[in-house]
N, C-alpha and C. Protein backbone atom coordinates (compact mmCIF):
# COMPACT_ATOMS: atom_id res chain seq x y z
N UNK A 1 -13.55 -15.24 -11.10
CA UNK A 1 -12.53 -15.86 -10.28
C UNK A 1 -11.65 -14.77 -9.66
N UNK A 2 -10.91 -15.10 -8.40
CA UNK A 2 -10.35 -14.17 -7.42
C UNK A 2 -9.06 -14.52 -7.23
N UNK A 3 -8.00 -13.87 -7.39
CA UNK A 3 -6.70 -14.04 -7.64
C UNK A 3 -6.08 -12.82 -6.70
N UNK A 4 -5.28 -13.96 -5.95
CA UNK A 4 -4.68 -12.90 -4.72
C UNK A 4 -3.18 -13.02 -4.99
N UNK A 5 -2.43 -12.13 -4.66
CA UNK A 5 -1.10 -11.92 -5.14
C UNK A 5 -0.65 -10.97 -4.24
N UNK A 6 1.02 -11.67 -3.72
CA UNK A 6 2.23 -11.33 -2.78
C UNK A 6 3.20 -10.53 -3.26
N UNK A 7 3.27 -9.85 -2.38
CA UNK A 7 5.41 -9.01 -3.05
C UNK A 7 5.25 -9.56 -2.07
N UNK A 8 5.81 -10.27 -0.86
CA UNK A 8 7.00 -10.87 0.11
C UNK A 8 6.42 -9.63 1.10
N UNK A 9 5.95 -8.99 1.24
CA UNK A 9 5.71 -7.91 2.52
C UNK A 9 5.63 -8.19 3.39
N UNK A 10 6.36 -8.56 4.84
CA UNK A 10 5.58 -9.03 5.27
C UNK A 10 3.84 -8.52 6.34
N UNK A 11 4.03 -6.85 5.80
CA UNK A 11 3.25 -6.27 6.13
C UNK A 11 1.66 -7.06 5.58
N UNK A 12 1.64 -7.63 4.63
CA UNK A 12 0.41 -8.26 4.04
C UNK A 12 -0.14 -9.20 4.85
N UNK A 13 1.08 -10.58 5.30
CA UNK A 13 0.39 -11.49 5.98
C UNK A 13 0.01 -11.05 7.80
N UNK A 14 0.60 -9.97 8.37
CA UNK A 14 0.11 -9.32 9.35
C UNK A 14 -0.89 -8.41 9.72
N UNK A 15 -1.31 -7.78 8.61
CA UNK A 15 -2.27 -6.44 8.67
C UNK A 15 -3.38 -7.10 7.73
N UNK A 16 -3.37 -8.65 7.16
CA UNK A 16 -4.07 -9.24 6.62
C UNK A 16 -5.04 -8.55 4.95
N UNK A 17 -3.77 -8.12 4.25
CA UNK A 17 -4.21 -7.93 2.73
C UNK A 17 -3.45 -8.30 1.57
N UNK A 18 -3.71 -8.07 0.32
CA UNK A 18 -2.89 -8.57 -0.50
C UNK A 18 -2.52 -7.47 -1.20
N UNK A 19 -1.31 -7.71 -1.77
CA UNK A 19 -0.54 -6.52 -2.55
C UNK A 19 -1.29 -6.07 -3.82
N UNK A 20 -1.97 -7.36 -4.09
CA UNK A 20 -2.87 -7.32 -5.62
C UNK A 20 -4.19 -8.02 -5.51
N UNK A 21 -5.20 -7.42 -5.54
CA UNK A 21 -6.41 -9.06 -6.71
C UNK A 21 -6.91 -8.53 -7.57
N UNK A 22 -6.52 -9.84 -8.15
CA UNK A 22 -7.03 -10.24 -9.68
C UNK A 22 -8.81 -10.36 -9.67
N UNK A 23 -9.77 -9.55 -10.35
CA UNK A 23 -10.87 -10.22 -10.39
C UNK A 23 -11.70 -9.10 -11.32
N UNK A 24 -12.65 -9.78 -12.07
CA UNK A 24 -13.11 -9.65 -13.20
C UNK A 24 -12.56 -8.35 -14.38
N UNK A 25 -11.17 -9.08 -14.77
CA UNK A 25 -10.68 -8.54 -16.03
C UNK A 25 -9.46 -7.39 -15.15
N UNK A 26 -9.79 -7.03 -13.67
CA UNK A 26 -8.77 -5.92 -13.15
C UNK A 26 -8.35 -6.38 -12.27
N UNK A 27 -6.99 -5.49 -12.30
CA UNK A 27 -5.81 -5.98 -11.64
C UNK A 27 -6.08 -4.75 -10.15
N UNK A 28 -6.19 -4.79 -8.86
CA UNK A 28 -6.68 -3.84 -7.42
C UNK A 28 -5.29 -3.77 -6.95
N UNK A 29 -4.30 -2.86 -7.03
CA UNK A 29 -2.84 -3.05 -6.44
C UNK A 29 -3.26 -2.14 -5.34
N UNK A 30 -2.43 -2.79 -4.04
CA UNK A 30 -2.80 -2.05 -2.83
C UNK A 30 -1.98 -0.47 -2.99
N UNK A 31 -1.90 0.04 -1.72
CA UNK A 31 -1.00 1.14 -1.49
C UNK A 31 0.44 0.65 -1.50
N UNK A 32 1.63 1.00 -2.11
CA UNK A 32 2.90 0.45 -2.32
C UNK A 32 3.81 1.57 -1.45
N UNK A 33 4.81 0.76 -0.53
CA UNK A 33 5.09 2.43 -0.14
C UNK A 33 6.73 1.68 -1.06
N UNK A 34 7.85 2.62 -0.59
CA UNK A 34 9.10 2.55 -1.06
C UNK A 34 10.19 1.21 -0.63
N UNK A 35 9.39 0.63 0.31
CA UNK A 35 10.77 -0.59 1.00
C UNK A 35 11.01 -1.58 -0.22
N UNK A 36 12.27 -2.04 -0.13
CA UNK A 36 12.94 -3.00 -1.42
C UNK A 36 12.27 -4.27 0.06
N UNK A 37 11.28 -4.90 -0.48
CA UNK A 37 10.96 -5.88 0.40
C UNK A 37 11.75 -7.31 0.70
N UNK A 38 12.56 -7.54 -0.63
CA UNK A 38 13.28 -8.65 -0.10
C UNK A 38 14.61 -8.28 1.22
N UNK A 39 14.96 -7.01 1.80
CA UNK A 39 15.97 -6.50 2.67
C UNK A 39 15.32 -5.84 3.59
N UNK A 40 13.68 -5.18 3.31
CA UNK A 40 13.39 -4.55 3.91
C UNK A 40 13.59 -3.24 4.59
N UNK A 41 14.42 -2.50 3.10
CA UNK A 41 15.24 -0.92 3.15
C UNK A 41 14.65 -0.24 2.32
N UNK A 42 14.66 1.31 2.86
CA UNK A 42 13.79 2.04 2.06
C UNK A 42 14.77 2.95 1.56
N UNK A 43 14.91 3.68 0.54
CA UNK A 43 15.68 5.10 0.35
C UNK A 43 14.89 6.30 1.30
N UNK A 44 15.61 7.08 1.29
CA UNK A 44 15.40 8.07 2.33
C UNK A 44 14.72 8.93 1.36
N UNK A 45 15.02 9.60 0.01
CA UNK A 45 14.43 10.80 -0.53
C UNK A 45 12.88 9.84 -0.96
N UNK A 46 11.89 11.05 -1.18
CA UNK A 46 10.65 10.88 -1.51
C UNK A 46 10.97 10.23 -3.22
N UNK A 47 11.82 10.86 -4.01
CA UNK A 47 11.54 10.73 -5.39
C UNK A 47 12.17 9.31 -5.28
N UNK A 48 13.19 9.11 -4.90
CA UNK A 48 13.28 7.30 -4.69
C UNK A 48 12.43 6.57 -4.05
N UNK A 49 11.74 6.97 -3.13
CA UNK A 49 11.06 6.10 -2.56
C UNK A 49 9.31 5.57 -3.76
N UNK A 50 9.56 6.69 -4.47
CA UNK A 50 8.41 6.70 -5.63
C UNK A 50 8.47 5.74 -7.13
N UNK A 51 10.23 5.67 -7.05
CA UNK A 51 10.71 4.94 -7.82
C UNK A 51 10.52 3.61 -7.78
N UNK A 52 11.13 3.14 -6.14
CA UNK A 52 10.67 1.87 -5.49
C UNK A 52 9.25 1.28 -5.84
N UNK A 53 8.12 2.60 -5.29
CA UNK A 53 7.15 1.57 -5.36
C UNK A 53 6.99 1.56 -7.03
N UNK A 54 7.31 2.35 -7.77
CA UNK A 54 6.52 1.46 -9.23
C UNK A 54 7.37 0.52 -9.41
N UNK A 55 8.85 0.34 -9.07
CA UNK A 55 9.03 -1.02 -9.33
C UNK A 55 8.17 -2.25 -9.20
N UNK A 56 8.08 -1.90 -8.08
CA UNK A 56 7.22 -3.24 -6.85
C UNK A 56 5.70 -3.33 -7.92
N UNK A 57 5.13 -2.17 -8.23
CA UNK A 57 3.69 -2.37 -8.60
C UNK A 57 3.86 -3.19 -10.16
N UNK A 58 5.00 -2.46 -10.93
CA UNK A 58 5.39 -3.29 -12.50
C UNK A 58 5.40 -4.67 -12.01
N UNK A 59 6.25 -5.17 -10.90
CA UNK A 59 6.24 -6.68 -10.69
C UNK A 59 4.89 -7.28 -10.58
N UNK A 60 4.17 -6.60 -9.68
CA UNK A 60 2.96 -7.27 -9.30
C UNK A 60 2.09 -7.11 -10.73
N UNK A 61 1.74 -6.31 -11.06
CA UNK A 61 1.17 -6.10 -12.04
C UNK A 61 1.70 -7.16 -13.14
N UNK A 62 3.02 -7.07 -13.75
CA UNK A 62 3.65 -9.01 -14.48
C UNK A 62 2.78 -9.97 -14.30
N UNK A 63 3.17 -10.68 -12.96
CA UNK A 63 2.49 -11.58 -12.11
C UNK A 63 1.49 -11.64 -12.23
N UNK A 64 0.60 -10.51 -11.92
CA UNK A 64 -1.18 -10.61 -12.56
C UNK A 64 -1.39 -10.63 -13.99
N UNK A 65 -0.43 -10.69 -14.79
CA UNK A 65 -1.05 -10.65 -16.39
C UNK A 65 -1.19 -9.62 -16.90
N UNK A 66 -0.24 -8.34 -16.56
CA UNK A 66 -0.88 -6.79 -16.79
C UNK A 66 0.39 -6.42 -16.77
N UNK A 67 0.40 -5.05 -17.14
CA UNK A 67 1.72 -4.25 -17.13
C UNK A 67 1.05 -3.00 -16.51
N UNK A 68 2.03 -1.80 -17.02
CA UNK A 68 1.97 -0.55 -16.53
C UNK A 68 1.06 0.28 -17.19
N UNK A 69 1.29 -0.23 -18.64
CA UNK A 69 0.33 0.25 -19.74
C UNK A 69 -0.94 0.15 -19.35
N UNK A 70 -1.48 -1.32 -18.91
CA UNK A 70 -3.03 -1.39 -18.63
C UNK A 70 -3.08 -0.70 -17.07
N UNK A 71 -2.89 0.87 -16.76
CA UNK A 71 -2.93 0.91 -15.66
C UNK A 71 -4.19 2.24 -15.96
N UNK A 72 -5.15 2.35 -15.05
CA UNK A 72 -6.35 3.48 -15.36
C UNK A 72 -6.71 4.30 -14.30
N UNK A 73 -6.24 4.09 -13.64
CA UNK A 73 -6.44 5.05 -12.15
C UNK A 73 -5.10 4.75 -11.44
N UNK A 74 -4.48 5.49 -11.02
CA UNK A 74 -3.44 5.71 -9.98
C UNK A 74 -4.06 6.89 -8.58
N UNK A 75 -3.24 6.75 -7.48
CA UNK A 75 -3.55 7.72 -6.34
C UNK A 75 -2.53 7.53 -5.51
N UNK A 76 -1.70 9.04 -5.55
CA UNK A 76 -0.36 8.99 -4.75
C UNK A 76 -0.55 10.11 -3.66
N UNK A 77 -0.12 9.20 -2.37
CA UNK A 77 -0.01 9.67 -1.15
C UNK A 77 1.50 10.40 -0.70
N UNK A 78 1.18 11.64 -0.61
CA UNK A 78 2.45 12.42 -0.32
C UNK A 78 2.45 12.90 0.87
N UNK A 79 3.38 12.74 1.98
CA UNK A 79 3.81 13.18 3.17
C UNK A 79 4.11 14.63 3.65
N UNK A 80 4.77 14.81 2.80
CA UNK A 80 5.34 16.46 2.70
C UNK A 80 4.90 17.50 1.18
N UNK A 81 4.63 18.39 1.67
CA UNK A 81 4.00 19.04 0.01
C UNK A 81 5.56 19.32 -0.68
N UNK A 82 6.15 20.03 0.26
CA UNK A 82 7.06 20.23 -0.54
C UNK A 82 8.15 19.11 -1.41
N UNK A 83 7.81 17.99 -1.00
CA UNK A 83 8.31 16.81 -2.18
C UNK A 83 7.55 16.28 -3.12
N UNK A 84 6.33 17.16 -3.21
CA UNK A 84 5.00 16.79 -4.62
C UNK A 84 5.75 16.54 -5.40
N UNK A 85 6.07 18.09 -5.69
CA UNK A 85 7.02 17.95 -7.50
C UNK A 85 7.94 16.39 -7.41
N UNK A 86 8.49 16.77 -6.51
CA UNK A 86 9.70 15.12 -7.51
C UNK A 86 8.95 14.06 -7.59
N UNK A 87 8.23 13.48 -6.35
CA UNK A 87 7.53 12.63 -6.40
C UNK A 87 6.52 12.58 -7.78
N UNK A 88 6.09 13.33 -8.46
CA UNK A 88 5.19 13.79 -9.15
C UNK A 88 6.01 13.50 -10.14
N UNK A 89 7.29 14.25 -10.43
CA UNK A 89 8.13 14.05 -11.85
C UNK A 89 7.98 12.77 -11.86
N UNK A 90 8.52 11.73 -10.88
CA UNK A 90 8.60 10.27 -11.32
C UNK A 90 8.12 9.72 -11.82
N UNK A 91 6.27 9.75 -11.69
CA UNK A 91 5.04 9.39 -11.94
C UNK A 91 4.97 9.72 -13.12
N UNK A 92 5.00 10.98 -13.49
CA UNK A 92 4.79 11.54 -14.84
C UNK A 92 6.04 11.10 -15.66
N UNK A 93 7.42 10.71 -15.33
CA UNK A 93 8.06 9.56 -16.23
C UNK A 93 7.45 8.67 -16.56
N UNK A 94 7.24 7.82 -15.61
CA UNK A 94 6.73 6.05 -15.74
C UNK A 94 5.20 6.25 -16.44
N UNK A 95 4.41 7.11 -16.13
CA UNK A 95 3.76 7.43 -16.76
C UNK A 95 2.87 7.76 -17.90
N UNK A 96 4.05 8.57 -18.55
CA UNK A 96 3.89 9.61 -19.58
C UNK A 96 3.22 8.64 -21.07
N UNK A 97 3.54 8.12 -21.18
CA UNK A 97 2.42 7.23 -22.27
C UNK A 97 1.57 6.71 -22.01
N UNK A 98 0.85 6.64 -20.50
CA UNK A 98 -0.26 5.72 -20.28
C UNK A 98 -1.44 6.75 -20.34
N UNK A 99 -0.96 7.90 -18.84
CA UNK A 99 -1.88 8.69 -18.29
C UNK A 99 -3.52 8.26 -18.01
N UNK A 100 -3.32 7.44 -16.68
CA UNK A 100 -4.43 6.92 -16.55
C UNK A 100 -5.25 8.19 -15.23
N UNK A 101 -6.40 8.13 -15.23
CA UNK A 101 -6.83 9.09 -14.39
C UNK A 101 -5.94 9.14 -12.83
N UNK A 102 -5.81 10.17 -12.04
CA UNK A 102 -4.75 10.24 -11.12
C UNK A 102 -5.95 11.73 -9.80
N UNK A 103 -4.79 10.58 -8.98
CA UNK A 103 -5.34 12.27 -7.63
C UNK A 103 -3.84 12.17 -6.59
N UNK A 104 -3.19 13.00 -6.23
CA UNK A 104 -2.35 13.31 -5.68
C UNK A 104 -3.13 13.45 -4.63
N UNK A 105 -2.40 12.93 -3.15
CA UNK A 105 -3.22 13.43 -1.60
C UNK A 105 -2.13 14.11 -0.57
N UNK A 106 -1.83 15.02 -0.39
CA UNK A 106 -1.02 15.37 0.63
C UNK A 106 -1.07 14.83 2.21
N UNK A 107 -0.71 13.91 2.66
CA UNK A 107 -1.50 13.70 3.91
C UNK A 107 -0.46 13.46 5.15
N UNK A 108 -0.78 13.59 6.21
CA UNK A 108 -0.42 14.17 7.52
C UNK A 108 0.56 13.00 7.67
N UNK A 109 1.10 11.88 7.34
CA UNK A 109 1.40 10.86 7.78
C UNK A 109 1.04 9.41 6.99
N UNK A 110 2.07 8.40 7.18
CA UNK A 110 1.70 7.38 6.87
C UNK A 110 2.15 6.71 7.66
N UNK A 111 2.07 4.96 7.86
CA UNK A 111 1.98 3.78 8.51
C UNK A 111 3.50 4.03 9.48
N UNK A 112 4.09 4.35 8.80
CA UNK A 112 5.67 4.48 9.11
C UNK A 112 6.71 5.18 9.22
N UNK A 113 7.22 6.59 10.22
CA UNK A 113 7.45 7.75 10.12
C UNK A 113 8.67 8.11 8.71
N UNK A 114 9.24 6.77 8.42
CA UNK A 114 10.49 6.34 7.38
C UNK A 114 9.49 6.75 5.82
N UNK A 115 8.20 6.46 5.82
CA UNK A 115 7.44 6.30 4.67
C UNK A 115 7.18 7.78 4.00
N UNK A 116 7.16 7.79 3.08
CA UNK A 116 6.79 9.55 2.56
C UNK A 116 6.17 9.25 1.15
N UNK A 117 5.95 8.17 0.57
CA UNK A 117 4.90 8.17 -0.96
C UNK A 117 4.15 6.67 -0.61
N UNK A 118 3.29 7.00 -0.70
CA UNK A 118 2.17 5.52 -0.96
C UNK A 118 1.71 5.81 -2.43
N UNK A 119 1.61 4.66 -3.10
CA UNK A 119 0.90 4.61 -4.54
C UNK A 119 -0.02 3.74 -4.50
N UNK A 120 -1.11 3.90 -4.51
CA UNK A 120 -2.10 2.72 -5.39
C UNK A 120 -2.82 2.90 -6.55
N UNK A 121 -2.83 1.74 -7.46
CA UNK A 121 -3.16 1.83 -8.73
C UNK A 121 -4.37 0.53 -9.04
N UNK A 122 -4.93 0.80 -10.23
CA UNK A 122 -5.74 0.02 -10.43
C UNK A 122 -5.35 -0.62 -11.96
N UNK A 123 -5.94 -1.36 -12.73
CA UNK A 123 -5.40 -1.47 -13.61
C UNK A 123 -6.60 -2.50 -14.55
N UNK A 124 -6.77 -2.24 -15.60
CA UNK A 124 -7.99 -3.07 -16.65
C UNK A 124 -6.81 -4.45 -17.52
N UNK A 125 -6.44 -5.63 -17.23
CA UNK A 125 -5.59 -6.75 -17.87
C UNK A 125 -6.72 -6.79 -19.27
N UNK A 126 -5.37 -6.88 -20.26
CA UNK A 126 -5.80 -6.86 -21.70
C UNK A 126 -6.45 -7.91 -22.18
């Protein structure tokens, strides 16, 4: 069975994806960038904006029946190298007891010149 799941984005119902699906035993969380989606405001530094999205992904992840713990692959999209490290510290907070396999990507740009961390994670529900 296939279980599709919303944060309020309204980037999802326009660009036509879901923030999450649910399907056989794993939780597929899209790319999360930093906007508090119910206001639609982002923090300006990278290490907040990194903060943001694991909020957003802990919620979704709830919602699907999963937490942070069942998380086994992560992949964070970084804008600028020189904001790896913080961005990176954050991760390795929220982190630090799971350590599910990981790849950091430095990349030229994202969706939104405001955007500077994308996260997507995957996750095995217990």
């Amino acid at each position: 069975m296939r279980r599709l799941i919303a944060s309020g984005s309204p980037f999802e119902a326009a660009y036509g994806y879901s923030r999450a699906v649910v399907q056989d035993g794993f939780v597929f969380v899209a790319g999360t960038t930093g906007y508090d989606y119910a206001t639609m405001t982002m923090p300006d530094s990278a290490a907040e904006q990194a903060e943001a999205c694991w909020r957003t992904i802990a919620a979704v992840l709830t919602d699907a029946g999963a937490a942070l713990a069942d998380i086994v692959r992560a992949t964070y999209y970084v804008t600028d190298r020189a904001e790896a490290e913080a961005v990176l510290a954050v991760c390795g907070r929220v982190l630090a007891q799971i350590r599910p396999a990981a790849t950091v990507v430095i990349v030229a740009g994202l969706l939104r010149p405001e955007m500077k961390v994308e996260i997507e994670v995957t996750a095995r529900r217990p």
